[in-house]
N, C-alpha and C. Protein backbone atom coordinates (compact mmCIF):
# COMPACT_ATOMS: atom_id res chain seq x y z
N UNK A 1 6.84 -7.85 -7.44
CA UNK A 1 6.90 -6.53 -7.98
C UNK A 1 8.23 -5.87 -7.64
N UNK A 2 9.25 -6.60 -7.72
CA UNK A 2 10.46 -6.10 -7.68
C UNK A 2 11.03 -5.05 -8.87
N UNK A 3 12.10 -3.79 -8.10
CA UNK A 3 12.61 -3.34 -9.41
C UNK A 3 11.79 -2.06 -10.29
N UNK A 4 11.01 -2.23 -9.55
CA UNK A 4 9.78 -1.14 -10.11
C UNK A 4 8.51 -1.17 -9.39
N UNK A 5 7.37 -0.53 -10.55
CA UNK A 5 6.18 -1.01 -10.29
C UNK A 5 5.59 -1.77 -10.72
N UNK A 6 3.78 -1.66 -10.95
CA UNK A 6 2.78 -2.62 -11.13
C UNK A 6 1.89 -1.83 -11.31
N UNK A 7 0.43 -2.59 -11.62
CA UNK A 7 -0.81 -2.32 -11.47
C UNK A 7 -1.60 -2.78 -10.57
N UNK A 8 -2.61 -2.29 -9.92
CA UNK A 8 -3.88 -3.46 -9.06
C UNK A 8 -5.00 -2.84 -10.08
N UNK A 9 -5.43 -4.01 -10.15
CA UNK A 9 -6.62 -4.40 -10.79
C UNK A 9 -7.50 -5.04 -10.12
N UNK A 10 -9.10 -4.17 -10.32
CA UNK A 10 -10.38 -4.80 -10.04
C UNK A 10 -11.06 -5.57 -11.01
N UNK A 11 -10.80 -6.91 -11.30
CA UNK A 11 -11.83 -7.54 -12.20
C UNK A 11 -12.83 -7.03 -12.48
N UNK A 12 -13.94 -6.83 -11.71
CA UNK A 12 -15.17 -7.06 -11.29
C UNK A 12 -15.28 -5.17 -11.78
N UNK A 13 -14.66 -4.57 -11.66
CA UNK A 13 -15.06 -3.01 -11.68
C UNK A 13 -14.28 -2.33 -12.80
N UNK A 14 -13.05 -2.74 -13.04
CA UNK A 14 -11.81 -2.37 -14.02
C UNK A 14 -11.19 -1.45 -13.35
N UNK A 15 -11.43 -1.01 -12.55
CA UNK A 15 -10.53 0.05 -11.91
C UNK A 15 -9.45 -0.76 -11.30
N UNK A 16 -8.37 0.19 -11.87
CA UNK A 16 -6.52 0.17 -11.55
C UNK A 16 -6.26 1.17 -11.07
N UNK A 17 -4.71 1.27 -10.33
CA UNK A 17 -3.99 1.94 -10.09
C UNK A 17 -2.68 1.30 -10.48
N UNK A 18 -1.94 2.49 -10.96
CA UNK A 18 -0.48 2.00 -10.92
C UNK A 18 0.41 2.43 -9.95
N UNK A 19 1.56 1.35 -9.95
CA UNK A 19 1.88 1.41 -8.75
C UNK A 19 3.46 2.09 -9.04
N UNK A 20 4.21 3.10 -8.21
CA UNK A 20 5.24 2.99 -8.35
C UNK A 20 6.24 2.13 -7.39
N UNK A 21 7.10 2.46 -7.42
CA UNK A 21 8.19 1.22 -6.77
C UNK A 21 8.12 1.71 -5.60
N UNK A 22 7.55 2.58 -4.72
CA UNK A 22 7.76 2.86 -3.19
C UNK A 22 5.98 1.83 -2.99
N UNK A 23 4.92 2.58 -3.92
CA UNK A 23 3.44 1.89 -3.66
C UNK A 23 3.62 0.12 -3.40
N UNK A 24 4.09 -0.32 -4.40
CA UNK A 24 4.52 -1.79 -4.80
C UNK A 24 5.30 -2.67 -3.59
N UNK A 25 6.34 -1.59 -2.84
CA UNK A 25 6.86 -1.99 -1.61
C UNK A 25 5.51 -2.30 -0.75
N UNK A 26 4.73 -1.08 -0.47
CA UNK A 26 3.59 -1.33 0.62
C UNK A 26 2.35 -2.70 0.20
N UNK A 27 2.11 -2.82 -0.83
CA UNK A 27 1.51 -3.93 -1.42
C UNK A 27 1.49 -5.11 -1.21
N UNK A 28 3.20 -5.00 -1.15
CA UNK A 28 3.69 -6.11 -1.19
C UNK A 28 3.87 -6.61 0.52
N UNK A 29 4.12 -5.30 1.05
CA UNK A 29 3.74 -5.93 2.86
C UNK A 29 2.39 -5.68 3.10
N UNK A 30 1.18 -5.18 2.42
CA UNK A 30 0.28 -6.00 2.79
C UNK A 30 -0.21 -6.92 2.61
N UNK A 31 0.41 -7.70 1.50
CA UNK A 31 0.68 -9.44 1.29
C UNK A 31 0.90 -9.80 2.56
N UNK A 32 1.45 -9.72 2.95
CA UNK A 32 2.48 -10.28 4.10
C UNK A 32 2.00 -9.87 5.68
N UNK A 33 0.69 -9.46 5.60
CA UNK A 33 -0.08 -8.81 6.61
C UNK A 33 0.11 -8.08 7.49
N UNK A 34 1.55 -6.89 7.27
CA UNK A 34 1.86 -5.99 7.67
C UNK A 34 0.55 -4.98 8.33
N UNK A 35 1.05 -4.19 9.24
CA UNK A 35 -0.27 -3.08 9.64
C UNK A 35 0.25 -2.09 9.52
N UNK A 36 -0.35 -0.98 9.47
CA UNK A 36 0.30 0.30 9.05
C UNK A 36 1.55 0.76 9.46
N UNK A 37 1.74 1.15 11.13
CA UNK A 37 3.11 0.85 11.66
C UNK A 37 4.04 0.16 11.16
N UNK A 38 3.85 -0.95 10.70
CA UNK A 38 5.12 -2.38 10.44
C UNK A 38 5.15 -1.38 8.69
N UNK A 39 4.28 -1.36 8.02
CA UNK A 39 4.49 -0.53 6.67
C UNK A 39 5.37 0.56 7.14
N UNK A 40 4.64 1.60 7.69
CA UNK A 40 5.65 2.92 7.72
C UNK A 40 7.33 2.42 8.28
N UNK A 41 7.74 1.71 9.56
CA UNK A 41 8.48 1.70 9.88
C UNK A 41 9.10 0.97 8.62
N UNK A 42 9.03 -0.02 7.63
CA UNK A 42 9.71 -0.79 6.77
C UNK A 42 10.17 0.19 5.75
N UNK A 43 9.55 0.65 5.51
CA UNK A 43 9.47 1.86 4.16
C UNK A 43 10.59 3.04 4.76
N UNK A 44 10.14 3.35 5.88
CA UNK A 44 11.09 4.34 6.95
C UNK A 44 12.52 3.58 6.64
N UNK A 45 13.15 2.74 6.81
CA UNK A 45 14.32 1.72 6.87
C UNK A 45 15.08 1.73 5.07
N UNK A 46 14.18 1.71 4.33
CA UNK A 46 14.70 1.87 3.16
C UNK A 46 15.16 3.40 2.51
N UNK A 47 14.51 4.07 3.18
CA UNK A 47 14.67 5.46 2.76
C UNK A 47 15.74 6.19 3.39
N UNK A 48 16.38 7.11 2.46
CA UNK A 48 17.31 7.79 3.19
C UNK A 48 16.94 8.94 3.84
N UNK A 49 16.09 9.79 3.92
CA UNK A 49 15.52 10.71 4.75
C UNK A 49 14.11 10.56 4.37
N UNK A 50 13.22 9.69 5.67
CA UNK A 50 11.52 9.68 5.32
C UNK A 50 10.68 10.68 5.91
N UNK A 51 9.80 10.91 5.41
CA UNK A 51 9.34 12.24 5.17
C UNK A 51 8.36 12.02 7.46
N UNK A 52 8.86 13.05 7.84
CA UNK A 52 8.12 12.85 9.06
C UNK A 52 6.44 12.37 9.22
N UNK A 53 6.26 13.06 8.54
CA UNK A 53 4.43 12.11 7.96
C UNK A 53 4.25 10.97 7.32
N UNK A 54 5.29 10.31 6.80
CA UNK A 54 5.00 9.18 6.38
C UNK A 54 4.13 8.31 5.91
N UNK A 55 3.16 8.21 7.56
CA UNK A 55 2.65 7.24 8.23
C UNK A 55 1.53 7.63 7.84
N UNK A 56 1.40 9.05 7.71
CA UNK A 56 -0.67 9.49 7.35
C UNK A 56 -0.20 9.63 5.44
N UNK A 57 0.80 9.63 4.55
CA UNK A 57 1.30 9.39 3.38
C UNK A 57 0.52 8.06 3.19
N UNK A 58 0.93 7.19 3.90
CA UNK A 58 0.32 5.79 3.48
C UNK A 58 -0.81 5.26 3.72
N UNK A 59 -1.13 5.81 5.03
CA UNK A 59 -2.49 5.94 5.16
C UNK A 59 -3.41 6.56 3.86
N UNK A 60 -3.33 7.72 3.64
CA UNK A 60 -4.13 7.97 2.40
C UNK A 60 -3.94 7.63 1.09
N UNK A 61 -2.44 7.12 0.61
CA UNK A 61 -2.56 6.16 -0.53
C UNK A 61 -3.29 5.21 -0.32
N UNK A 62 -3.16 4.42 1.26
CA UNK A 62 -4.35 3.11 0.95
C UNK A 62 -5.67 3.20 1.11
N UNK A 63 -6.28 4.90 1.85
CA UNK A 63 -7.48 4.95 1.22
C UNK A 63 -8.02 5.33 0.04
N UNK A 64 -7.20 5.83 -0.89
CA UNK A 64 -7.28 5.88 -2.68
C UNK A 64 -7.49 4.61 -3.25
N UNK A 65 -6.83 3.87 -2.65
CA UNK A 65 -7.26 2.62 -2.93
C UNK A 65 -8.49 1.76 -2.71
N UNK A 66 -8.50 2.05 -1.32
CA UNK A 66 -10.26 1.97 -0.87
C UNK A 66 -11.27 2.90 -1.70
N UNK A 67 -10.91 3.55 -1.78
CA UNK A 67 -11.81 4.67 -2.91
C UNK A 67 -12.19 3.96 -4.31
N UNK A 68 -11.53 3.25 -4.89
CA UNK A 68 -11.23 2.72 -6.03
C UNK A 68 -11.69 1.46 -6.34
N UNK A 69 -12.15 0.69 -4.78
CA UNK A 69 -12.93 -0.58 -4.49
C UNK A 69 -11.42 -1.76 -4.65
N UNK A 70 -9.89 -1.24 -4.63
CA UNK A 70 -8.84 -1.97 -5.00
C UNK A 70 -8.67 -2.80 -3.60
N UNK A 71 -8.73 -2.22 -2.59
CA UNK A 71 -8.56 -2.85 -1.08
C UNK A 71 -9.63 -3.02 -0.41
N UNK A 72 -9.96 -3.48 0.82
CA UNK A 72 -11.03 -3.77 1.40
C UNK A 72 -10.37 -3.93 2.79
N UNK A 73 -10.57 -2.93 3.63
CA UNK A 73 -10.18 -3.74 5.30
C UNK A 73 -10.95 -5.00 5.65
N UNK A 74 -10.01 -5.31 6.27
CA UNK A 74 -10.24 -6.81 6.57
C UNK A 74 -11.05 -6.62 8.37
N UNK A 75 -11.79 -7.45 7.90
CA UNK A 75 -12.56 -7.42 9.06
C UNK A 75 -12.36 -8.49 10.14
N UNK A 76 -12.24 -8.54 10.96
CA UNK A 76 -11.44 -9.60 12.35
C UNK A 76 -12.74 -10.81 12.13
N UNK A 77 -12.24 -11.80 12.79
CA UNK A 77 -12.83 -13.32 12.61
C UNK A 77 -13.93 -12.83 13.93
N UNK A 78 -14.92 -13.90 13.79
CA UNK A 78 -15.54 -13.86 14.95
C UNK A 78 -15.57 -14.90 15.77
């Protein structure tokens, strides 16, 4: 999802969101099994002045997403 954005899509429900090119960044490190910290600080690094809240910014985009049935926390192994 370089260059822009995207969509996430729920098969199973049809619910999307689109993504813009800052969302698509975080997406894309939670591919990469980033945790919120490692998100904010990455996102923090690209930006030229990041907003001091950031960190609760992304937090509640990714519970919109949870809202939406698009994400699911991952639950630890047993």
């Amino acid at each position: 999802m370089e260059n822009g954005g995207g969509v996430v899509l729920n098969l199973d429900s049809a619910q999307y969101y689109s993504l813009n090119e800052t969302a698509a960044q975080i997406w894309t490190l939670l591919e990469d099994g980033a945790s919120l910290k490692d998100i904010a600080a990455g996102l923090a690094a690209t930006l030229d002045d990041p907003p001091p809240d950031l960190e609760v910014q992304i937090s509640e985009f990714l519970e919109a997403l949870r809202q939406r049935d698009l994400l699911a926390s991952a639950e630890p192994s047993p």
